[in-house]
C-alpha atoms as a PDB file:
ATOM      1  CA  UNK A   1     -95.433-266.505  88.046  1.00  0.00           C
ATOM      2  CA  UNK A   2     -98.459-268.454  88.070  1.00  0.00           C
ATOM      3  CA  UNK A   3    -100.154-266.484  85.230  1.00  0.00           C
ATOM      4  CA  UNK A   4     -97.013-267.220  83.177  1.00  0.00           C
ATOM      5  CA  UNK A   5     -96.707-271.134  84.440  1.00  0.00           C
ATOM      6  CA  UNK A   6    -100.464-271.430  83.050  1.00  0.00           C
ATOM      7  CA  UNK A   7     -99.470-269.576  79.749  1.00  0.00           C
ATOM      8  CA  UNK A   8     -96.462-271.619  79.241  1.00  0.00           C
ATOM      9  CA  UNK A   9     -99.189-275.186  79.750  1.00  0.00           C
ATOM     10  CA  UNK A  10    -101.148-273.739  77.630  1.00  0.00           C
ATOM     11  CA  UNK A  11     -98.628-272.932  75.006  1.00  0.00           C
ATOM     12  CA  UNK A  12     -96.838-276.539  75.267  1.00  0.00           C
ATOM     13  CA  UNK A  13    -100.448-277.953  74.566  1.00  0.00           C
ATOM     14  CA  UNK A  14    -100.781-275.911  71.698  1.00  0.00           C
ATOM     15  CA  UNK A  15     -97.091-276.990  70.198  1.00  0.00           C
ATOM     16  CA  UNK A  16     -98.138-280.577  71.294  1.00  0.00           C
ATOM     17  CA  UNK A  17    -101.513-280.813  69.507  1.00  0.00           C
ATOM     18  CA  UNK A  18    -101.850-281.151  65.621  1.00  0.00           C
ATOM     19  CA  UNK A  19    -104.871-281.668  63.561  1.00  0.00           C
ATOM     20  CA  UNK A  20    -106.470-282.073  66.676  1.00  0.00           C
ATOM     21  CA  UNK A  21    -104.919-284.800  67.749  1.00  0.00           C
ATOM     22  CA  UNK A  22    -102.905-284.184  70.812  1.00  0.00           C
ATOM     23  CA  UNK A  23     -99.624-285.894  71.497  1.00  0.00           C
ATOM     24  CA  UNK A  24     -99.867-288.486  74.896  1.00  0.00           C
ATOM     25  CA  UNK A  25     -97.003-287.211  77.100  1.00  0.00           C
ATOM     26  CA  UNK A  26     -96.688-288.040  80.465  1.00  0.00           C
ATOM     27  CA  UNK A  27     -96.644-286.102  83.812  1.00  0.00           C
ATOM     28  CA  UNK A  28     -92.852-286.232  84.064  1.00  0.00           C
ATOM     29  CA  UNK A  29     -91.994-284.724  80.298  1.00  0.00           C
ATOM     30  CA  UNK A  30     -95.021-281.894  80.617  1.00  0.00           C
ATOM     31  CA  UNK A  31     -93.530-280.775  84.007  1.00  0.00           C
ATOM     32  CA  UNK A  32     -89.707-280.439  82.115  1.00  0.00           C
ATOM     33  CA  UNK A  33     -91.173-279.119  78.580  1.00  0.00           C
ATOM     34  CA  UNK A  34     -93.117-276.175  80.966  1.00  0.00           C
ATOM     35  CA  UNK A  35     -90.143-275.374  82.927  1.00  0.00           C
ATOM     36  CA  UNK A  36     -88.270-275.265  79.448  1.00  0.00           C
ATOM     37  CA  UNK A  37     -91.223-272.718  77.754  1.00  0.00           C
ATOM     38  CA  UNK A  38     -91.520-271.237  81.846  1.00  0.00           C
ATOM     39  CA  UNK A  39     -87.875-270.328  81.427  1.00  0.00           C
ATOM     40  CA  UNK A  40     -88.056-268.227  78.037  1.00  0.00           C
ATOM     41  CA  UNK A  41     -91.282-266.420  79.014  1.00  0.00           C
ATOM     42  CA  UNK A  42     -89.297-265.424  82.475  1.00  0.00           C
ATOM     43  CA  UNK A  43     -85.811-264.620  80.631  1.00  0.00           C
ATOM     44  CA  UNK A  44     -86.888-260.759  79.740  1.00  0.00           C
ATOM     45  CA  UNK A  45     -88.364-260.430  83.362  1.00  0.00           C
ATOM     46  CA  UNK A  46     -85.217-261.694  84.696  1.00  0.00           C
ATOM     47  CA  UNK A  47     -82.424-258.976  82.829  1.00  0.00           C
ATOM     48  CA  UNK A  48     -84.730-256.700  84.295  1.00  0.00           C
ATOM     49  CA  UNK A  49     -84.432-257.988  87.604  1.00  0.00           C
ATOM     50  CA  UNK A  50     -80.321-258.128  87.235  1.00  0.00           C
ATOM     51  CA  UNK A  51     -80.865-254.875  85.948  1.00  0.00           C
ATOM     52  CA  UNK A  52     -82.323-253.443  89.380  1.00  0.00           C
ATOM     53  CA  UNK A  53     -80.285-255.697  91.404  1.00  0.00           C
ATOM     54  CA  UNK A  54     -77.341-254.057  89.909  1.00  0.00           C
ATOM     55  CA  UNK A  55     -78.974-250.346  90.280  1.00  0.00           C
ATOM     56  CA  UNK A  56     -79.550-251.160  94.110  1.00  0.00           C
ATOM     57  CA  UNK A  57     -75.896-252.663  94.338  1.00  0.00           C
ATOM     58  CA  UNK A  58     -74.512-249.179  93.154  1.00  0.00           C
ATOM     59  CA  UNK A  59     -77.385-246.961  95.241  1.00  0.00           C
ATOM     60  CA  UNK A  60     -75.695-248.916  98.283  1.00  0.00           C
ATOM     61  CA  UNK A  61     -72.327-247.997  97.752  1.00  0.00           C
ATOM     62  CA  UNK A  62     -73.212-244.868  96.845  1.00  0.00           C
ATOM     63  CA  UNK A  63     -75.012-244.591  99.672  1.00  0.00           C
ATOM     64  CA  UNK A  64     -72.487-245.727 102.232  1.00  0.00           C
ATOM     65  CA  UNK A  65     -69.659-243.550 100.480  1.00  0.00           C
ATOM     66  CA  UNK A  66     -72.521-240.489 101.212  1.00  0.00           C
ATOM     67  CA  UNK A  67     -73.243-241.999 105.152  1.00  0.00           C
ATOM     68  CA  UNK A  68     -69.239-241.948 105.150  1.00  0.00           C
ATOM     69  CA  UNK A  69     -68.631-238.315 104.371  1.00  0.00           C
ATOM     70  CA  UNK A  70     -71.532-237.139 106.496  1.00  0.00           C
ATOM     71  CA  UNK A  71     -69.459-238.905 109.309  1.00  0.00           C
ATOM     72  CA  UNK A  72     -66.149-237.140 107.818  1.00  0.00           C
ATOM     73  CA  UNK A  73     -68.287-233.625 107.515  1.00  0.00           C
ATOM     74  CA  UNK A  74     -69.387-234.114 111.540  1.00  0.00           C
ATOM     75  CA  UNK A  75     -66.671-234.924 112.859  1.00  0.00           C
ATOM     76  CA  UNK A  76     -64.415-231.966 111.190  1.00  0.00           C
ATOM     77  CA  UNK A  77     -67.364-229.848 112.619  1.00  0.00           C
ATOM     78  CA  UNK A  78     -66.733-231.296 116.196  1.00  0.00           C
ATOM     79  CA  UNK A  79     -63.243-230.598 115.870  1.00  0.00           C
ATOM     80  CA  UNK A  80     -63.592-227.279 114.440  1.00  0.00           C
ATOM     81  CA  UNK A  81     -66.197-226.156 117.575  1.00  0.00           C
ATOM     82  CA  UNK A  82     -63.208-227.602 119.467  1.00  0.00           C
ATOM     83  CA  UNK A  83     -60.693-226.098 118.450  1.00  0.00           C
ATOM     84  CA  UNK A  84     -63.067-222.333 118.361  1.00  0.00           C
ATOM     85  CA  UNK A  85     -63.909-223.343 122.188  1.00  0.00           C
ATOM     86  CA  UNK A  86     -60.350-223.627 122.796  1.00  0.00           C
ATOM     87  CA  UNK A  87     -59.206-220.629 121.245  1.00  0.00           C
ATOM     88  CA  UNK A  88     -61.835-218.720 122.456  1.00  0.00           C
ATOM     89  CA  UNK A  89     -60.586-219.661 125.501  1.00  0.00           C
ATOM     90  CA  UNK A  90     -57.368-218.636 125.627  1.00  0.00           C
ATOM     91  CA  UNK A  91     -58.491-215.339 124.361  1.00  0.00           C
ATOM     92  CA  UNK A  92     -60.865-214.869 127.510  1.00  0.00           C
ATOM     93  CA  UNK A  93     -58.603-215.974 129.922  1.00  0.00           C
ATOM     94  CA  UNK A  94     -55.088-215.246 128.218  1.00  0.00           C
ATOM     95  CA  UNK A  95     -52.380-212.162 130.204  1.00  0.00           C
ATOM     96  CA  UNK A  96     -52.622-210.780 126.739  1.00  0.00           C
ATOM     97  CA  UNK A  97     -55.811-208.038 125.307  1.00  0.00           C
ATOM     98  CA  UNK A  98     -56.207-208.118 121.653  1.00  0.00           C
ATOM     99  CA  UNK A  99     -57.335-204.944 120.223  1.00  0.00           C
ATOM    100  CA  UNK A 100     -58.380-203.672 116.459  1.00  0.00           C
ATOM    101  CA  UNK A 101     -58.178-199.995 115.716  1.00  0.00           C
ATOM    102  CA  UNK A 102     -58.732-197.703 112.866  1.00  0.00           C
ATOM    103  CA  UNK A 103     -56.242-195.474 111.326  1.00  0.00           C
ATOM    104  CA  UNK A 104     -57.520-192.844 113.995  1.00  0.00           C
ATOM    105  CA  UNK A 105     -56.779-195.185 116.966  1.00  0.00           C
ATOM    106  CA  UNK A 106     -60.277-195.399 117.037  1.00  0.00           C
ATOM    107  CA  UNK A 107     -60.983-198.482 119.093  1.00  0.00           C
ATOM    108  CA  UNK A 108     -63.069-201.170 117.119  1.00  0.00           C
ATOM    109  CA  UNK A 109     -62.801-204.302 118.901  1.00  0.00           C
ATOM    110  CA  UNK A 110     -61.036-205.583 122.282  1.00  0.00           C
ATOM    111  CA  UNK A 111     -61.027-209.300 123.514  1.00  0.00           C
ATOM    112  CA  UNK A 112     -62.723-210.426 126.172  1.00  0.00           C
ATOM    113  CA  UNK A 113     -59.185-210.477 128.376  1.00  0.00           C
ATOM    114  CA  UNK A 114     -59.910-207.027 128.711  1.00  0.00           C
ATOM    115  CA  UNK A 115     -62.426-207.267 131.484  1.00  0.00           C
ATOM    116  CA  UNK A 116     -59.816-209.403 134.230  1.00  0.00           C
ATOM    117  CA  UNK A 117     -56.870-207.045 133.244  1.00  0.00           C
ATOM    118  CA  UNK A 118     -58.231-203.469 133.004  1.00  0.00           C
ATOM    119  CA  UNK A 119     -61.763-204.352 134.495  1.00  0.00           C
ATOM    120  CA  UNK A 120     -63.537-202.325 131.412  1.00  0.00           C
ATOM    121  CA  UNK A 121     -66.465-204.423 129.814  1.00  0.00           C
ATOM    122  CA  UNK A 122     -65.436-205.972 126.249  1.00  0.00           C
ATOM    123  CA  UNK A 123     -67.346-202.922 123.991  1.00  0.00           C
ATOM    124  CA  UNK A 124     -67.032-200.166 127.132  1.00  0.00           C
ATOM    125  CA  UNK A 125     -64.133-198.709 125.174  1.00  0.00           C
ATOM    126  CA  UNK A 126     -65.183-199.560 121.641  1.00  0.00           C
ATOM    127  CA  UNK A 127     -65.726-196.024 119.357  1.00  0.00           C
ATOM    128  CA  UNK A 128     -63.339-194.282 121.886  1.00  0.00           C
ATOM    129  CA  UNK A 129     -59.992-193.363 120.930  1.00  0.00           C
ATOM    130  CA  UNK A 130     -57.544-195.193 122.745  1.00  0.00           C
ATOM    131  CA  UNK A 131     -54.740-191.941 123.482  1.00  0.00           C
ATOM    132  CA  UNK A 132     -57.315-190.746 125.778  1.00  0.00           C
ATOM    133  CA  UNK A 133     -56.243-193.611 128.251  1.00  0.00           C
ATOM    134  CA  UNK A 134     -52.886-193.443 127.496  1.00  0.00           C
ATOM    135  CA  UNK A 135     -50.463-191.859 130.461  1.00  0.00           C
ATOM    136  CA  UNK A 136     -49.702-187.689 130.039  1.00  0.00           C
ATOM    137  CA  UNK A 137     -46.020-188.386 129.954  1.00  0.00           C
ATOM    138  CA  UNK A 138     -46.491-191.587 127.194  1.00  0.00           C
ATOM    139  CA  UNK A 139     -49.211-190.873 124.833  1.00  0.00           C
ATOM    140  CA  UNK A 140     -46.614-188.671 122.428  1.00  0.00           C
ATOM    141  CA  UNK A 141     -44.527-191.266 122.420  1.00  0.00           C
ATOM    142  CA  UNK A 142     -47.221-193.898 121.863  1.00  0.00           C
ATOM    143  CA  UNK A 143     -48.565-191.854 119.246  1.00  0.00           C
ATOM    144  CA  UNK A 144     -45.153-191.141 117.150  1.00  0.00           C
ATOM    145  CA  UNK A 145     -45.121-195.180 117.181  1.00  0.00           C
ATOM    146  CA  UNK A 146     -48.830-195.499 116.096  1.00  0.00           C
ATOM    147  CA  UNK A 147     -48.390-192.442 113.134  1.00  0.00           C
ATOM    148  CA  UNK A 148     -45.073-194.720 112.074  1.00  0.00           C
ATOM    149  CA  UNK A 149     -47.119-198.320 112.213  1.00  0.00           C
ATOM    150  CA  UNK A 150     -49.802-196.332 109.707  1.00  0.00           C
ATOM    151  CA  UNK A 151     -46.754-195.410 107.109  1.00  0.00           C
ATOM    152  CA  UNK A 152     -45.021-199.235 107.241  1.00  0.00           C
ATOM    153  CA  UNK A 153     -47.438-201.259 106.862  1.00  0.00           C
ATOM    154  CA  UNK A 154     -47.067-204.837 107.737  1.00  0.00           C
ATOM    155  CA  UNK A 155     -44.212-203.505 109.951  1.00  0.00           C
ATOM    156  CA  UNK A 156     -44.127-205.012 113.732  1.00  0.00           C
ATOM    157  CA  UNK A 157     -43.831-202.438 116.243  1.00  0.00           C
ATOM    158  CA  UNK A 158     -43.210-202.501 120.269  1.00  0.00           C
ATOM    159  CA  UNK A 159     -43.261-200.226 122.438  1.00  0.00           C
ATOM    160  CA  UNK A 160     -44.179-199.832 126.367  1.00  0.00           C
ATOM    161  CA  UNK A 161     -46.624-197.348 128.290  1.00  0.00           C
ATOM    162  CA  UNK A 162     -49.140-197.149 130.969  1.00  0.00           C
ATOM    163  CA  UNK A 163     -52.559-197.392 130.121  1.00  0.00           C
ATOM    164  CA  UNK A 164     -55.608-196.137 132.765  1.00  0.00           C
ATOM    165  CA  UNK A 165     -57.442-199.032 134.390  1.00  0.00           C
ATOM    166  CA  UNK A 166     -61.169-198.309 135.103  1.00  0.00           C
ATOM    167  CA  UNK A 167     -60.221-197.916 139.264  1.00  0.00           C
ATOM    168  CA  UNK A 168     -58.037-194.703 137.820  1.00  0.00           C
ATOM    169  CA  UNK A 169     -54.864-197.063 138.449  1.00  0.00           C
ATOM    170  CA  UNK A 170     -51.927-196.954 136.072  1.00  0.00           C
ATOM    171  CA  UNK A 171     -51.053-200.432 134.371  1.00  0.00           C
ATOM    172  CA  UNK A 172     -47.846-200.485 132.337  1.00  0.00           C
ATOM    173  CA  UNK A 173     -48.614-202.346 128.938  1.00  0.00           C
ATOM    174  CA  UNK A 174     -45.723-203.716 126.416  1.00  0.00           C
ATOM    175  CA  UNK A 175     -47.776-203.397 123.357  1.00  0.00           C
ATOM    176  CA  UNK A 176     -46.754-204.885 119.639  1.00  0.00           C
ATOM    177  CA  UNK A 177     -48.838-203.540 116.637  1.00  0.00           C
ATOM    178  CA  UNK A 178     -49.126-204.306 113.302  1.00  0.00           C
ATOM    179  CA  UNK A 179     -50.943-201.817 110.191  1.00  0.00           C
ATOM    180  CA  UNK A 180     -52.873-204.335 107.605  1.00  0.00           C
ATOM    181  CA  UNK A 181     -54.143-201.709 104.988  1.00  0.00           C
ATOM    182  CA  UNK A 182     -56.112-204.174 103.246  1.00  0.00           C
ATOM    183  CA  UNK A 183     -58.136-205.524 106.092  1.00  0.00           C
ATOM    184  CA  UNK A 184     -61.547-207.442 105.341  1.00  0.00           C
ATOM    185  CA  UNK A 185     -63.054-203.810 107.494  1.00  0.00           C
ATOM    186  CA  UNK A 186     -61.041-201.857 105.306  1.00  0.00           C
ATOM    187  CA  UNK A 187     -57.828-200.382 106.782  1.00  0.00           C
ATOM    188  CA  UNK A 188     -56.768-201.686 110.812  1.00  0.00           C
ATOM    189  CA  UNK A 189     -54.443-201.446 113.396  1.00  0.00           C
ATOM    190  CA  UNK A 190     -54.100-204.788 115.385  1.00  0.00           C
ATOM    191  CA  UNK A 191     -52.201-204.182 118.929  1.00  0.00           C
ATOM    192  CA  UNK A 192     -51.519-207.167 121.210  1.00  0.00           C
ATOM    193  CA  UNK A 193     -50.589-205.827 124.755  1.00  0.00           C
ATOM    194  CA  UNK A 194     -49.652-207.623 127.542  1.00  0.00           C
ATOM    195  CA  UNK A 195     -49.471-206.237 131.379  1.00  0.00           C
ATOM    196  CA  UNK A 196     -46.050-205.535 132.851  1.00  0.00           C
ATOM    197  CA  UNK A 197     -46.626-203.560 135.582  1.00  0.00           C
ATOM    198  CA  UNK A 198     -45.277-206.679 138.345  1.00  0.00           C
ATOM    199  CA  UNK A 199     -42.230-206.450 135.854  1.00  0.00           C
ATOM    200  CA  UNK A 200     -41.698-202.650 136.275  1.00  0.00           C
ATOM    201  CA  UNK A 201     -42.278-202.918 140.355  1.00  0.00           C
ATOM    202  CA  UNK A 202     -39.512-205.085 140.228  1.00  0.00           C
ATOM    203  CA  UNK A 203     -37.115-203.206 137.832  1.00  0.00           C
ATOM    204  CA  UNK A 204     -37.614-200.437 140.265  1.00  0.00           C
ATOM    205  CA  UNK A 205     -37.210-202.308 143.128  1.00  0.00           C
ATOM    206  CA  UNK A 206     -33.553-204.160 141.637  1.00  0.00           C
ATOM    207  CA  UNK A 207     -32.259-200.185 140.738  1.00  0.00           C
ATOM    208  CA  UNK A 208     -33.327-198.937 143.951  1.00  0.00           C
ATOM    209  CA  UNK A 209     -31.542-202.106 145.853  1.00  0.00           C
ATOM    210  CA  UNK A 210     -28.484-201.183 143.275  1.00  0.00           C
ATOM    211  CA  UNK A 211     -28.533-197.786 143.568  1.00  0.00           C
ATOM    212  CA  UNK A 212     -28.513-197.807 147.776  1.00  0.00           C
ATOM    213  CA  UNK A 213     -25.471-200.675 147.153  1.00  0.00           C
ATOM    214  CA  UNK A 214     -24.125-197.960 145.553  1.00  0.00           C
ATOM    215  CA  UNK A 215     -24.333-195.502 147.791  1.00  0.00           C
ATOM    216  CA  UNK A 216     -23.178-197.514 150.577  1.00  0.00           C
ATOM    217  CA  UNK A 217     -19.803-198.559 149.195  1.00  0.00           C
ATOM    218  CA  UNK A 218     -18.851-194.775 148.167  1.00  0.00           C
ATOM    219  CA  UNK A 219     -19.879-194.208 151.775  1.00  0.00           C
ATOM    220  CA  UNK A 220     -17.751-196.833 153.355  1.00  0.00           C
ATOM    221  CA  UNK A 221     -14.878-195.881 150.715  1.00  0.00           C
ATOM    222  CA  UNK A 222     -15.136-192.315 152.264  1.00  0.00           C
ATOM    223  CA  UNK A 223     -14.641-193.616 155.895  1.00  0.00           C
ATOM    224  CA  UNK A 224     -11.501-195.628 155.115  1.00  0.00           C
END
């Protein structure tokens, strides 16, 4: 700025003085007729300068919309570890065990749930096939079920039967399965199971309780 205030004196001394005889102007006009010449040497400086001013107006906004979506982006993350702690969750501590098997009943994956309810560790049973747990007096029937899941696919099927806990205990299981042939691991068998044994004491119990009602009245229909 200085530089170009001195160039601009210089230049109004030069457009002042003819024949070498230089024009008498005072303080007052010199000051206005450098600000004048000051002005025109600055005016290509200054559309540079509203140039970058307008380049930094639009990195800012830019910049903010980018700080915005970063906020956007972390909280979807928060809510997405969330919602995989919550699910996770319910899968650890849930009455139900979640199992994946081949089209061999080859078991591939159970849930975490299986620990609490059968007291095997998650992979114990993983590359076993799951018949071998399956009650003597079920496991035809449990297979017929499985060998028509693998011909229907996408077809829900229940059925019940008692499965072995690790103790040697029986625990009756009502079981739905699904057969998704075009799995991401190729072809799978998806079983959700849920313990019923509680269920089946009490069944037992209410036909036992109906069955000696029973047998009482016939009795007392005999004595009269």
């Amino acid at each position: 700025i200085i530089e170009l205030h001195h160039s601009a004196l210089v230049h109004l001394k030069d457009d002042y003085s003819s024949n070498g005889i230089e024009r008498d102007l005072n303080t007052e006009k010199r000051i206005k007729l450098a600000g004048k010449y000051l002005k025109q040497w600055i005016a290509p400086y200054d559309v540079k300068l509203q140039s970058f001013s307008s380049l930094i107006t639009e990195l800012k906004v830019k910049n903010e919309q980018l700080n915005e979506e970063i906020k956007n982006r972390r909280q979807f993350q928060q809510e997405l570890l969330n919602s995989k702690e919550y699910f996770q969750s319910l899968i650890e501590h849930g009455q139900d065990i979640i199992t994946v098997m081949d089209e061999n009943g080859i078991v591939r994956y159970n849930s975490p749930s299986i620990i609490n309810i059968l007291g095997y560790g998650q992979n114990e049973l993983v590359g076993s096939s799951a018949f071998q747990y399956v009650h003597q007096k079920d496991v035809e029937h449990v297979e017929r079920v499985f060998q028509s899941i693998i011909e229907t696919p996408n077809q829900i099927s229940p059925v019940d039967f008692r499965f072995e806990h690790k103790d040697s205990s029986w625990i009756y299981f009502e079981s739905i399965a699904k057969h998704i042939p075009d799995g991401r691991d190729d072809s799978i068998v998806i079983v959700n199971s849920r313990d019923i044994t509680e269920r089946k004491k009490n069944m037992r119990k209410l036909q036992g309780s109906k069955r000696k009602l029973a047998e009482a009245q016939q009795i007392a229909n005999v004595g009269s």
